[in-house]
Protein backbone atom coordinates (compact mmCIF):
# COMPACT_ATOMS: atom_id res chain seq x y z
CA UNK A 1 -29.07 43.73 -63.54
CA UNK A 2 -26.56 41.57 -65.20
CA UNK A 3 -23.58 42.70 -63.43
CA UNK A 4 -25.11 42.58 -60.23
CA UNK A 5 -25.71 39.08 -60.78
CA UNK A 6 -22.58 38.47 -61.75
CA UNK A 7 -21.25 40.74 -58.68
CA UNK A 8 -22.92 38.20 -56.33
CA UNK A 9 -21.37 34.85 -58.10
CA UNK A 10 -18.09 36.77 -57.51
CA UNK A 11 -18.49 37.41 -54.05
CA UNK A 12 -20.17 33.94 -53.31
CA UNK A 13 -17.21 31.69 -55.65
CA UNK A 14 -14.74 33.54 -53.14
CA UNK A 15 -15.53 33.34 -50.02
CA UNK A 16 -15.86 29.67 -51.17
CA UNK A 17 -12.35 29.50 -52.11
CA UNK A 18 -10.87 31.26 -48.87
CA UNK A 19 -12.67 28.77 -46.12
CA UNK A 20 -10.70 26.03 -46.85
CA UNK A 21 -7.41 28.62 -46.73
CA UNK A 22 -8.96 29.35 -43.53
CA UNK A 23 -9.11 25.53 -42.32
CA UNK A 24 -5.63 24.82 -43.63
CA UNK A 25 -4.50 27.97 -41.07
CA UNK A 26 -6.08 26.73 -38.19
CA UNK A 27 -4.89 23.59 -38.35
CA UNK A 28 -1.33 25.01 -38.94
CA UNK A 29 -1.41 26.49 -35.63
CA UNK A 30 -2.88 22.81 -33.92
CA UNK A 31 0.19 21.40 -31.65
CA UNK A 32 2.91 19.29 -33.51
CA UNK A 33 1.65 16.23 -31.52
CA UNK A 34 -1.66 16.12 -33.66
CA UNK A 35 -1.43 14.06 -36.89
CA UNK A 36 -3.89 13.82 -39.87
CA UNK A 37 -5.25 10.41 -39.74
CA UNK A 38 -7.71 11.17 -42.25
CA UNK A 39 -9.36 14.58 -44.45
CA UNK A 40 -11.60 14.65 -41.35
CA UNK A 41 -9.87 12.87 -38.67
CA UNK A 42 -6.87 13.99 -36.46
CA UNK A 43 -4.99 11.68 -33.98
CA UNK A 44 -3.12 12.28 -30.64
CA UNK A 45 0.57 11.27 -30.66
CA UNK A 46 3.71 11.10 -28.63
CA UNK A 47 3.54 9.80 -24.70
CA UNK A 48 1.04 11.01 -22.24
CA UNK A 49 1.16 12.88 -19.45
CA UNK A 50 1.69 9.47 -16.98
CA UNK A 51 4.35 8.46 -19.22
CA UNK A 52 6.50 11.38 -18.93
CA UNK A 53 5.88 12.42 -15.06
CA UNK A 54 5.05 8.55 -13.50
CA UNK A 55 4.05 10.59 -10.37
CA UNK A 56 0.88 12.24 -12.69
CA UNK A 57 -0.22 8.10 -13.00
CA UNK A 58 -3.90 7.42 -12.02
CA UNK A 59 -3.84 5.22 -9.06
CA UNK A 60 -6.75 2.71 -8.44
CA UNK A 61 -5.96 -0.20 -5.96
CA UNK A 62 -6.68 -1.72 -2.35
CA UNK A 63 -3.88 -2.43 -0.35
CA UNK A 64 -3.92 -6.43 0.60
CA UNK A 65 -5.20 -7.31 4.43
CA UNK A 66 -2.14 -8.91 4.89
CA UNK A 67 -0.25 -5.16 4.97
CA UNK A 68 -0.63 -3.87 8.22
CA UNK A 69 1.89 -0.79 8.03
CA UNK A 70 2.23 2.28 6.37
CA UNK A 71 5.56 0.87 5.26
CA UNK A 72 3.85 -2.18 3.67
CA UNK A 73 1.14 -0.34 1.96
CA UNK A 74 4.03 2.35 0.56
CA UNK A 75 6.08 -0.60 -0.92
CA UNK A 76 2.82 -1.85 -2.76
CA UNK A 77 2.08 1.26 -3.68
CA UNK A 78 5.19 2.23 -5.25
CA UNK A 79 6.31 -1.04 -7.01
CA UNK A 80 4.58 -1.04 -10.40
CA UNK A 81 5.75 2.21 -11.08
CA UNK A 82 9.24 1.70 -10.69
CA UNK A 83 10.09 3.65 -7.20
CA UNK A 84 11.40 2.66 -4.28
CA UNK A 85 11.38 3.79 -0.55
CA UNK A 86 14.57 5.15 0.57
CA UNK A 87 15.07 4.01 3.58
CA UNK A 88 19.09 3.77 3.53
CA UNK A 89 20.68 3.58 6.56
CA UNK A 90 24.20 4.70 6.25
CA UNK A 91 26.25 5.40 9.65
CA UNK A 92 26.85 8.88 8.64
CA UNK A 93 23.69 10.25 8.00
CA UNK A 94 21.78 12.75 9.80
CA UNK A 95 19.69 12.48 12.72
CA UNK A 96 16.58 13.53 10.65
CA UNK A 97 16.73 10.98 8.44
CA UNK A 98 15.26 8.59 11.48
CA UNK A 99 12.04 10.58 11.07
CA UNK A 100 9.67 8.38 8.53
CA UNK A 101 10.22 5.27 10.38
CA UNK A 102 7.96 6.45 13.19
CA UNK A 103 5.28 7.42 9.78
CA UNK A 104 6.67 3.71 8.45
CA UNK A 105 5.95 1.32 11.53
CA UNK A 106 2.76 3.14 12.13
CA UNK A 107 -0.61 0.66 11.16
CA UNK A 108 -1.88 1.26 8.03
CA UNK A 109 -5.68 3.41 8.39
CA UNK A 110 -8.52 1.52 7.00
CA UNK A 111 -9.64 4.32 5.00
CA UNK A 112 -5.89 4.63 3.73
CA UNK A 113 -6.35 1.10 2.39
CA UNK A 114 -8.88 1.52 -0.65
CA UNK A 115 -6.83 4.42 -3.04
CA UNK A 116 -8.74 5.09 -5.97
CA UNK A 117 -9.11 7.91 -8.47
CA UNK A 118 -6.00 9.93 -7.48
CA UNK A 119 -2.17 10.22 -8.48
CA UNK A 120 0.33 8.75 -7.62
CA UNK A 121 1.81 11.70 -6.05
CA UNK A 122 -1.79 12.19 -4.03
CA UNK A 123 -1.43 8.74 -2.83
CA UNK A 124 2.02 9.11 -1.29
CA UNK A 125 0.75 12.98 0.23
CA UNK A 126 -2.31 10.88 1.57
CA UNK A 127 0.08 8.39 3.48
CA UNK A 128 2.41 10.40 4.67
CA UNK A 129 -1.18 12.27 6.44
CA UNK A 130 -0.98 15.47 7.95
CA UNK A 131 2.43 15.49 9.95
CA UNK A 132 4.48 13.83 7.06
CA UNK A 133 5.72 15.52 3.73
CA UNK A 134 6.62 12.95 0.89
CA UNK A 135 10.31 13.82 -0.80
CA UNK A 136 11.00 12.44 -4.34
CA UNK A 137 14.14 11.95 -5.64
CA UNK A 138 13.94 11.98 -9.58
CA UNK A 139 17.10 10.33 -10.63
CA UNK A 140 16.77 7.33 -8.22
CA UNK A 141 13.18 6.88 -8.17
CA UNK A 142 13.11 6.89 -4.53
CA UNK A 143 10.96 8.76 -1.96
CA UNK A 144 11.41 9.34 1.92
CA UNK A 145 9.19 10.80 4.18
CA UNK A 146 9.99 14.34 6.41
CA UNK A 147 7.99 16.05 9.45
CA UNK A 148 6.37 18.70 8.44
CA UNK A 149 7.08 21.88 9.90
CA UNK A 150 5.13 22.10 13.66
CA UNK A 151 5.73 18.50 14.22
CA UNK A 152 8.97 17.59 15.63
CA UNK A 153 8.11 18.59 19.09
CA UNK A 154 5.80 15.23 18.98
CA UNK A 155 9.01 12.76 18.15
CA UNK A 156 11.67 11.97 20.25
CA UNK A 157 15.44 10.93 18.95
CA UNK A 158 14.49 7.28 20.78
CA UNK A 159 11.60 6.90 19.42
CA UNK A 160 13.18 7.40 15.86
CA UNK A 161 15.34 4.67 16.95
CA UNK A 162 12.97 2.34 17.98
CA UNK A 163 11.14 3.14 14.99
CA UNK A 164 14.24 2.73 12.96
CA UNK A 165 15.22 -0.77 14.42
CA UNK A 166 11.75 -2.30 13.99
CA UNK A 167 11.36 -1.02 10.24
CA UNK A 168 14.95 -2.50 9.71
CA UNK A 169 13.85 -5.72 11.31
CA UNK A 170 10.52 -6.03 9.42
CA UNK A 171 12.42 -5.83 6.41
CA UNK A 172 14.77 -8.48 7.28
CA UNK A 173 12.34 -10.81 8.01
CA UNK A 174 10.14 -10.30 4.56
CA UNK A 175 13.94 -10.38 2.47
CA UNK A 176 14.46 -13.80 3.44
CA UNK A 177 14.12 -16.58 1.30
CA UNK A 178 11.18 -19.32 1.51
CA UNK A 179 11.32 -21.66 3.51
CA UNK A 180 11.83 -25.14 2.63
CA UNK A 181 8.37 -27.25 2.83
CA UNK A 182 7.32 -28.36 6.75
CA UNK A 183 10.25 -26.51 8.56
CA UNK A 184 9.46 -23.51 10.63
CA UNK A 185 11.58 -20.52 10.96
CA UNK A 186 11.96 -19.09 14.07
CA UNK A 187 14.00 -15.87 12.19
CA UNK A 188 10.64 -14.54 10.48
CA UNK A 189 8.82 -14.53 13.27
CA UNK A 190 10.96 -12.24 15.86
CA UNK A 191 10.01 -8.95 16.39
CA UNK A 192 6.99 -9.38 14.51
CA UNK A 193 3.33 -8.42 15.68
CA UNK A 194 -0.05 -8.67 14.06
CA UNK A 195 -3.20 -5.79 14.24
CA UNK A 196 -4.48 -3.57 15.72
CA UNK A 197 -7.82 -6.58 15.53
CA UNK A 198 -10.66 -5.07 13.43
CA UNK A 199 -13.73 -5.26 14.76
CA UNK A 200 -15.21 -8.65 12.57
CA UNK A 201 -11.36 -10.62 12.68
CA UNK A 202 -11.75 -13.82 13.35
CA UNK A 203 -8.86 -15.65 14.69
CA UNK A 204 -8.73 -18.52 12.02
CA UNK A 205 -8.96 -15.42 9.28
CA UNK A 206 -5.50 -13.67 10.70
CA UNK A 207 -4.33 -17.61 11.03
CA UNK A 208 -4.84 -18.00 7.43
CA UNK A 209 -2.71 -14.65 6.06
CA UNK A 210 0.28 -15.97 8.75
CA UNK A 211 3.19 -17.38 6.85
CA UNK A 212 3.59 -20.37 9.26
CA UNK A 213 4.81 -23.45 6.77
CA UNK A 214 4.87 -26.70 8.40
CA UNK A 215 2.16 -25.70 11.35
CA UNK A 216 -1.63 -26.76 10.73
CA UNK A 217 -4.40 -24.33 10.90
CA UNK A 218 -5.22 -25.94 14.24
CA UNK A 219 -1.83 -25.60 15.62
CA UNK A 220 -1.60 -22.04 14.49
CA UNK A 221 -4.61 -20.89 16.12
CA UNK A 222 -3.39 -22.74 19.31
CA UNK A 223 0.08 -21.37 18.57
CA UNK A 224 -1.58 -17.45 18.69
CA UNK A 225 -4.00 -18.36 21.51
CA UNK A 226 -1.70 -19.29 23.79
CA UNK A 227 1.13 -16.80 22.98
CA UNK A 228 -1.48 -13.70 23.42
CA UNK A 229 -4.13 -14.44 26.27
CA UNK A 230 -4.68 -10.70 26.35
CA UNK A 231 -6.33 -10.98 23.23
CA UNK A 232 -9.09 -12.94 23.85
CA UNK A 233 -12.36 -12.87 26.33
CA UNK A 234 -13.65 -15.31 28.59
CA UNK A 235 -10.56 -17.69 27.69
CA UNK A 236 -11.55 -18.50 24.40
CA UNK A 237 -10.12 -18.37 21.19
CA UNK A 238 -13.55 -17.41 19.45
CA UNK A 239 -14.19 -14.29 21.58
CA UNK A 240 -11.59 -12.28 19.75
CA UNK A 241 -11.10 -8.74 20.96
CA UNK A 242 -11.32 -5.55 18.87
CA UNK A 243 -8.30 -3.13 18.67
CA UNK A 244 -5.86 -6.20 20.59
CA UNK A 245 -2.03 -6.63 19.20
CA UNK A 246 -0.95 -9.70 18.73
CA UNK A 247 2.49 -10.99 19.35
CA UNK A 248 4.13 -13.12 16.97
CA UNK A 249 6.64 -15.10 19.37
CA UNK A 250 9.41 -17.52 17.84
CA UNK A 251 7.72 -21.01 17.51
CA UNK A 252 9.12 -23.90 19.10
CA UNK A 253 8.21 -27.19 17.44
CA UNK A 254 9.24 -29.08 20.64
CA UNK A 255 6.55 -27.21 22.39
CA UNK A 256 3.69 -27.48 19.84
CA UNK A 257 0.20 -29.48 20.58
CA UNK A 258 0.36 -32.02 18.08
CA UNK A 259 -2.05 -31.81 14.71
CA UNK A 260 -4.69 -33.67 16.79
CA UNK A 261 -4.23 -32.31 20.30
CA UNK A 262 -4.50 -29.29 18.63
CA UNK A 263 -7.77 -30.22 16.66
CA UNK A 264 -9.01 -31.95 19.70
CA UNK A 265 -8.40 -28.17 21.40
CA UNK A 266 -9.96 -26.32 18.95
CA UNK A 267 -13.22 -28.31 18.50
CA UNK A 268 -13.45 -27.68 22.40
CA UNK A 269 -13.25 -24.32 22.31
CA UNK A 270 -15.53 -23.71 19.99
CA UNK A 271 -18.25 -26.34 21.85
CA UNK A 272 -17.70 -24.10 24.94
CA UNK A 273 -18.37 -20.84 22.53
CA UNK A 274 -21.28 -22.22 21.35
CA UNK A 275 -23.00 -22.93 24.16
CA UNK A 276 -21.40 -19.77 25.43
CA UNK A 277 -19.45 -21.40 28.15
CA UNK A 278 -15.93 -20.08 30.00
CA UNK A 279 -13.23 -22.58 29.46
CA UNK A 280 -11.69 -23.59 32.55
């Protein structure tokens, strides 16, 4: 009886004395990257996964109102991770490197404009949509957009141009410098164009994202009323229509209402709204 007491201690003391050789094994084969912190507490170390592979970084963001392209919302996207759009345009290159400014100049979808709870890499596969494939290059940080395979038959080698010329010109304008305080430049507004309107724009809202310095509100609304009469029903300025472009013509100071014409023209217009008059 003795014995098989003692037996049992024996058995008991060593499989007491192999667990933690056990432990100490297991942990052995645990990744480098894992320190002890503690006897009962292990830490993550080293640089994670967005770190290593900036495309594999969690994007959450809304793209500003005041980007209307694909472009815009692709240079906003792309800045505070370091990359860049390549959109080079050396004499020399190939014909098919015109083919993401058609994808660049397009307007930006509303549901494109809220990215959240994706990669990076998703974001720049959900611009480019279904026709465009986006191509990375690692060592510059750049990407550029390509048809996908199917849709070439849909572009035409002028409309690439066209494409081309407005992207280039867009990008002239915004590379300027500022303006010095109360002067207008006629440069930054050529070529440009506002929209498509969304249904809810107000004319005084789009007036307020326009970089117009020396203009008051007033003036710009009459500046945008006058230079798009397409864009509006019944002749006023309040009746706003959905899905209109709006062309952003060089300003001529010469030609502007004063600040209290203007005023004076606004106020009227919106009397005539309210009582839901046609102005004459």
């Amino acid at each position: 009886m003795r014995e098989t007491v003692i037996g049992r201690w024996v058995a008991i003391l060593t499989m007491i004395f192999a667990l933690p050789l056990t432990v100490q094994a297991d942990i052995a084969g645990v990744a480098d990257s894992r320190i002890l912190e503690s006897r009962y507490l292990s830490a993550q170390v080293g640089p994670e996964d967005a770190q290593t592979d900036l495309l594999k970084s969690i994007v959450d963001l809304r793209v500003p109102e005041k980007i209307t392209t694909v472009g815009g919302a692709l240079d906003f996207l792309l800045r505070p991770y370091g990359f860049q759009l390549d959109d080079s345009h050396e004499a020399d290159e190939q014909p098919e490197a015109d083919e993401q400014y058609l994808l660049l100049v397009l307007t930006l979808p509303e549901p494109h404009r809220n990215l959240e709870s994706m990669t990076l890499m998703d974001a720049l596969t959900t611009l480019g949509g279904k026709s465009f494939r986006p191509l990375i290059n690692p060592v510059k940080r750049s990407v550029r957009y390509q048809l996908r395979e199917g849709f070439g038959q849909f572009a035409t080698a002028e409309e690439m141009r066209v494409a081309k010329q407005e992207w280039l010109d867009q990008k002239e304008i915004t590379s300027l410098p500022p303006k010095e305080p109360g002067v207008i430049s006629v440069a930054q507004q050529e070529h440009q164009t506002y929209g498509p309107v969304q249904r809810g724009d107000s004319l005084s809202h789009i007036a307020s994202q326009l970089d117009l310095s020396g203009m008051t509100i007033d003036q710009v609304l009459v500046y945008l009323f006058q230079a798009n009469p397409h864009a509006f029903g019944n002749g006023n300025m309040n009746h706003l229509l959905a899905g209109a472009m709006l062309k952003l013509p060089p300003v001529n100071p010469e030609t502007l209402p004063t600040a209290f014409e203007a005023s004076q023209l606004v106020d009227e217009h919106y009397r005539l709204w309210i009582q839901r008059e046609v102005t004459p």
